[in-house]
Every structure is written in C-alpha cells, then in structure tokens.
N, C-alpha and C. Protein backbone atom coordinates (compact mmCIF):
# COMPACT_ATOMS: atom_id res chain seq x y z
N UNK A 1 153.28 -6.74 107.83
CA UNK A 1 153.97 -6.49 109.08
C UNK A 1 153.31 -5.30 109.74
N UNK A 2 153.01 -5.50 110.79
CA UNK A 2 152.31 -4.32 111.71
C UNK A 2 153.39 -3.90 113.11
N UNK A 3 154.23 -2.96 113.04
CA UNK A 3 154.58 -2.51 114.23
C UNK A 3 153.81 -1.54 114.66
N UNK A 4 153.83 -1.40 116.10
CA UNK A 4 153.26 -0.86 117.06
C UNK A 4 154.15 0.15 117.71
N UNK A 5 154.11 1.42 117.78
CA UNK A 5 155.18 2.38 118.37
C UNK A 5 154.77 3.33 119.40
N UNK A 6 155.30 3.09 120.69
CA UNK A 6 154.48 3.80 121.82
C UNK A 6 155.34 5.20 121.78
N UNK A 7 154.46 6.04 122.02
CA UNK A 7 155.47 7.37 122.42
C UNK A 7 155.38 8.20 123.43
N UNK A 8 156.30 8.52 124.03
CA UNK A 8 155.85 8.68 125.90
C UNK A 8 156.94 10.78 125.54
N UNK A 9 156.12 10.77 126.30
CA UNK A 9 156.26 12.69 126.84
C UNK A 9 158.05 12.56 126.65
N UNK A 10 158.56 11.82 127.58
CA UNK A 10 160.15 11.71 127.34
C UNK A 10 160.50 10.97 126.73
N UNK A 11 161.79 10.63 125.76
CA UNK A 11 162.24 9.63 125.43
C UNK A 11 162.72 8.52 126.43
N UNK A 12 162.01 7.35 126.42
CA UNK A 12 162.38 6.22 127.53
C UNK A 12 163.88 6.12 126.92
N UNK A 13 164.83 5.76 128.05
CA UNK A 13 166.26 5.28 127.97
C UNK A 13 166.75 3.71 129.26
N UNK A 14 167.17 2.98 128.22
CA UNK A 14 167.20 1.51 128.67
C UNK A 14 166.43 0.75 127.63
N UNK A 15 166.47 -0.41 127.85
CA UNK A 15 166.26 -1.93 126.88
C UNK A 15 164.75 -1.55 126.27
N UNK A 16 164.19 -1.70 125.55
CA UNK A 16 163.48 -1.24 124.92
C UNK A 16 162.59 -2.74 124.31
N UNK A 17 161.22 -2.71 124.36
CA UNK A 17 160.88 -3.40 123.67
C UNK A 17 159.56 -3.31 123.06
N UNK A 18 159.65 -3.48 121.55
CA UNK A 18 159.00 -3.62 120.30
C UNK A 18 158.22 -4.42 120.01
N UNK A 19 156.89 -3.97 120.07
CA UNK A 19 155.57 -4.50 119.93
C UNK A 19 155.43 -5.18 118.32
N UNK A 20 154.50 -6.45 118.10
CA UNK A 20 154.63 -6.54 116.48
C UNK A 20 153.38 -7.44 116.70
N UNK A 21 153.11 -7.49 115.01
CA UNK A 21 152.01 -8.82 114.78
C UNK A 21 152.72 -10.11 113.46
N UNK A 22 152.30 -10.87 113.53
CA UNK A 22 152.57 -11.80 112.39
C UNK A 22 151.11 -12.26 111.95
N UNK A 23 150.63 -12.38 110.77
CA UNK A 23 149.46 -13.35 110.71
C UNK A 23 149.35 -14.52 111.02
N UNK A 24 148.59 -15.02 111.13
CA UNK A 24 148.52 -16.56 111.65
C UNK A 24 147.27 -16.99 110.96
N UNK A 25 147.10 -17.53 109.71
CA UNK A 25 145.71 -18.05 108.66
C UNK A 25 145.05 -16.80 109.18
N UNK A 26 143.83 -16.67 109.11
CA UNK A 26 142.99 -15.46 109.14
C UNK A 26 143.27 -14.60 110.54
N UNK A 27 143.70 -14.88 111.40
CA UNK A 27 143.88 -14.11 112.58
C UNK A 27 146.01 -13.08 112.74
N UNK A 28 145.69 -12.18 113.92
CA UNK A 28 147.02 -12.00 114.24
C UNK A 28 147.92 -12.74 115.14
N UNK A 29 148.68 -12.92 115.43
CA UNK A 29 149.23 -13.33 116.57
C UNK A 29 149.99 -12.09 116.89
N UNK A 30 150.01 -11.63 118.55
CA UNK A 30 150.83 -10.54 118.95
C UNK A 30 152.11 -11.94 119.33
N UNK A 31 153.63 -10.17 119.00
CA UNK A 31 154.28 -11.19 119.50
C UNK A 31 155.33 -9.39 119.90
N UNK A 32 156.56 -9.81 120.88
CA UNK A 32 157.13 -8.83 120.92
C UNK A 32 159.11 -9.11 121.21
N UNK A 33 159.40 -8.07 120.51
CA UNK A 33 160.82 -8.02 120.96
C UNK A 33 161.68 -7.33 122.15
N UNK A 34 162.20 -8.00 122.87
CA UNK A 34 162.98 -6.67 124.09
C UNK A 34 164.19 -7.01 123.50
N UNK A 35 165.03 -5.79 123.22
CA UNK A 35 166.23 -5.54 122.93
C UNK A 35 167.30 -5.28 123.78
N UNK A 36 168.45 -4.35 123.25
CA UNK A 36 169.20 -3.89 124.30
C UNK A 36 169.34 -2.81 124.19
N UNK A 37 168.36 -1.72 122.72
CA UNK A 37 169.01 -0.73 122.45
C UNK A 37 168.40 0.61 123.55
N UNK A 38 169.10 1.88 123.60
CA UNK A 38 168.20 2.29 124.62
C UNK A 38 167.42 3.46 123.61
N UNK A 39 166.66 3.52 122.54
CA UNK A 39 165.42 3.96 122.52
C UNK A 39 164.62 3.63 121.30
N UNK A 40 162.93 4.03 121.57
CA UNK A 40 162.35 2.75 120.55
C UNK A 40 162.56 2.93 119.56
N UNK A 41 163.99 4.02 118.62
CA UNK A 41 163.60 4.27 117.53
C UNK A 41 164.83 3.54 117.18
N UNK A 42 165.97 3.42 117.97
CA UNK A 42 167.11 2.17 117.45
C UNK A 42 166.29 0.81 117.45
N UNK A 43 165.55 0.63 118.54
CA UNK A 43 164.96 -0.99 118.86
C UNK A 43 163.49 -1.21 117.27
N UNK A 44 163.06 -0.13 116.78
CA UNK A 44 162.26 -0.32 115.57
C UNK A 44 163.21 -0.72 114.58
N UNK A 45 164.08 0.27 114.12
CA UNK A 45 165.06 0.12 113.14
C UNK A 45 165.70 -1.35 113.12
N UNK A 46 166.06 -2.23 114.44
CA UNK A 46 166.83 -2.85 114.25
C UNK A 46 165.22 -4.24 113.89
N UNK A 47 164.40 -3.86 113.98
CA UNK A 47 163.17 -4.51 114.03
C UNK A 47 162.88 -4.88 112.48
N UNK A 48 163.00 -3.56 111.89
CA UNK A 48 162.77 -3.16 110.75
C UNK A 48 163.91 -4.54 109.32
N UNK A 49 164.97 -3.87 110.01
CA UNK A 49 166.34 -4.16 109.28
C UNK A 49 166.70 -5.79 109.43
N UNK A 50 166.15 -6.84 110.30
CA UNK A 50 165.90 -8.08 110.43
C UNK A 50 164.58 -8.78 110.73
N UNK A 51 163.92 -7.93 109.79
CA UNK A 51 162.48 -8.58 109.93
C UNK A 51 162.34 -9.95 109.30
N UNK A 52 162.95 -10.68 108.31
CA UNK A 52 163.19 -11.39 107.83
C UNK A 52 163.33 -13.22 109.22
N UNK A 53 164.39 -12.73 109.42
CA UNK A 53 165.22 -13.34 110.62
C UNK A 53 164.78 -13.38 111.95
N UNK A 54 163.68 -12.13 112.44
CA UNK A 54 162.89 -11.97 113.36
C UNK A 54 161.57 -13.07 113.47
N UNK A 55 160.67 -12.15 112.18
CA UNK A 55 159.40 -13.31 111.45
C UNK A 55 159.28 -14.53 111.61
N UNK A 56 160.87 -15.19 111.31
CA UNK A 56 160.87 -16.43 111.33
C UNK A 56 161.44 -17.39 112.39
N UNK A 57 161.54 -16.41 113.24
CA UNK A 57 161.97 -17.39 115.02
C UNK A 57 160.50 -16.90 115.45
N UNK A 58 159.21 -16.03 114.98
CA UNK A 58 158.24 -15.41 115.62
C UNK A 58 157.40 -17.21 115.55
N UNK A 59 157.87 -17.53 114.10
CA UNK A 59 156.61 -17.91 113.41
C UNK A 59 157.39 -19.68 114.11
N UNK A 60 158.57 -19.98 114.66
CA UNK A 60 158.79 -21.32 115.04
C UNK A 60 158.16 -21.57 116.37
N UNK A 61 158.09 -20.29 116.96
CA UNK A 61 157.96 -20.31 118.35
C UNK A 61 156.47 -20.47 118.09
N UNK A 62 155.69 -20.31 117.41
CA UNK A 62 154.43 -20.31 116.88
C UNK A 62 154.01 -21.91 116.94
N UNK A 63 154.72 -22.47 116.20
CA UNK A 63 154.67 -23.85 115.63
C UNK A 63 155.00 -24.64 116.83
N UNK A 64 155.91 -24.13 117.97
CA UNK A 64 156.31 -24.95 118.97
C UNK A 64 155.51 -24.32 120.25
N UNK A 65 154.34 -23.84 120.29
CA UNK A 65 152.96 -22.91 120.99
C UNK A 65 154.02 -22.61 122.30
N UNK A 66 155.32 -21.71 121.73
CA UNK A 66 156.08 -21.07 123.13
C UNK A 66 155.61 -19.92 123.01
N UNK A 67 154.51 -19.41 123.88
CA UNK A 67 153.57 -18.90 124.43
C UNK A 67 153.55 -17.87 125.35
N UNK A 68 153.64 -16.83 125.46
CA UNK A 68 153.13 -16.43 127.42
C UNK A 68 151.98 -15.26 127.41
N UNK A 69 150.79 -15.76 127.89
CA UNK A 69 149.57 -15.21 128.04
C UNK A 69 149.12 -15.07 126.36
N UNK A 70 149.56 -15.83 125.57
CA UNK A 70 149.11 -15.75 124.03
C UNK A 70 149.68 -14.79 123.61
N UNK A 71 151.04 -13.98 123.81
CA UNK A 71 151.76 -13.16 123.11
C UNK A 71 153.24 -14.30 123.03
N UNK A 72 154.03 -14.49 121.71
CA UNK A 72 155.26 -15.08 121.32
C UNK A 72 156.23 -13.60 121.92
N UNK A 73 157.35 -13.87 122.84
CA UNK A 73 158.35 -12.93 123.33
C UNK A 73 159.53 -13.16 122.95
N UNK A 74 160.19 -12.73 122.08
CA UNK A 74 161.58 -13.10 121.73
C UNK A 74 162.64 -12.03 122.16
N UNK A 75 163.75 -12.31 122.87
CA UNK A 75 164.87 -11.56 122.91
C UNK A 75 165.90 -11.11 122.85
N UNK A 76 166.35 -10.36 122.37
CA UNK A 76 167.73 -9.92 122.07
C UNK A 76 168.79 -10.74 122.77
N UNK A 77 169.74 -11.45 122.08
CA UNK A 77 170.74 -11.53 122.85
C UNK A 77 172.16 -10.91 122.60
C-alpha cells in the first residue's frame, strides 16, 4: 500500500482527498479517495483503518475499467 500525503503551509479544512496506489500485475494503478473529513490526517486514518474494504471497491472498479483519465476515484458517502 502506498499513500501519498500532501502537506500545505496551512492545514487545508473541508472534504479532503487521499491519494493511493494498488498494484495491478507488474504496474501501479493510481486511484484516490475524497472524503468528508476536514483534514488529511482524519481522511489518512480513516484510509488507513479500512484499507481492507477500500482496496477492494479500488480493485472492482479496476475489473469494471471505471476509470477517469486512468486514475480509479472512489467516494465517501
């Protein structure tokens, strides 16, 4: 699992979203989460804590090539 964690001069506040990779046979696939939490260190944690459950809607959307610009986007509801 590879997260990606941007860190900006201020803490951003509002929906937040969490950069990731999954493998895909020898390559990565980027894929990312927008949440609802407002900062990236609740929106990692909650990243972290259902990676399981995450991975595996990353990896259907994979299988069903739901796509946009070759990054998989999944979101919080």
């Amino acid at each position: 699992m590879h997260i990606e964690s941007r860190t900006t001069p201020k803490p951003a506040q509002g929906p937040q979203t969490v950069l990731f990779e999954i493998a895909n046979g020898n390559a990565r696939q980027p894929c990312s989460l927008k949440t609802k939490f407002l900062t990236q260190n609740q929106a990692s944690r909650y990243l972290r804590q259902n990676w399981n459950r995450i991975e595996q809607m990353a990896r259907d959307c994979l299988a069903r090539e739901c796509m946009e610009d070759g990054r998989i986007n999944l979101v919080m509801i």
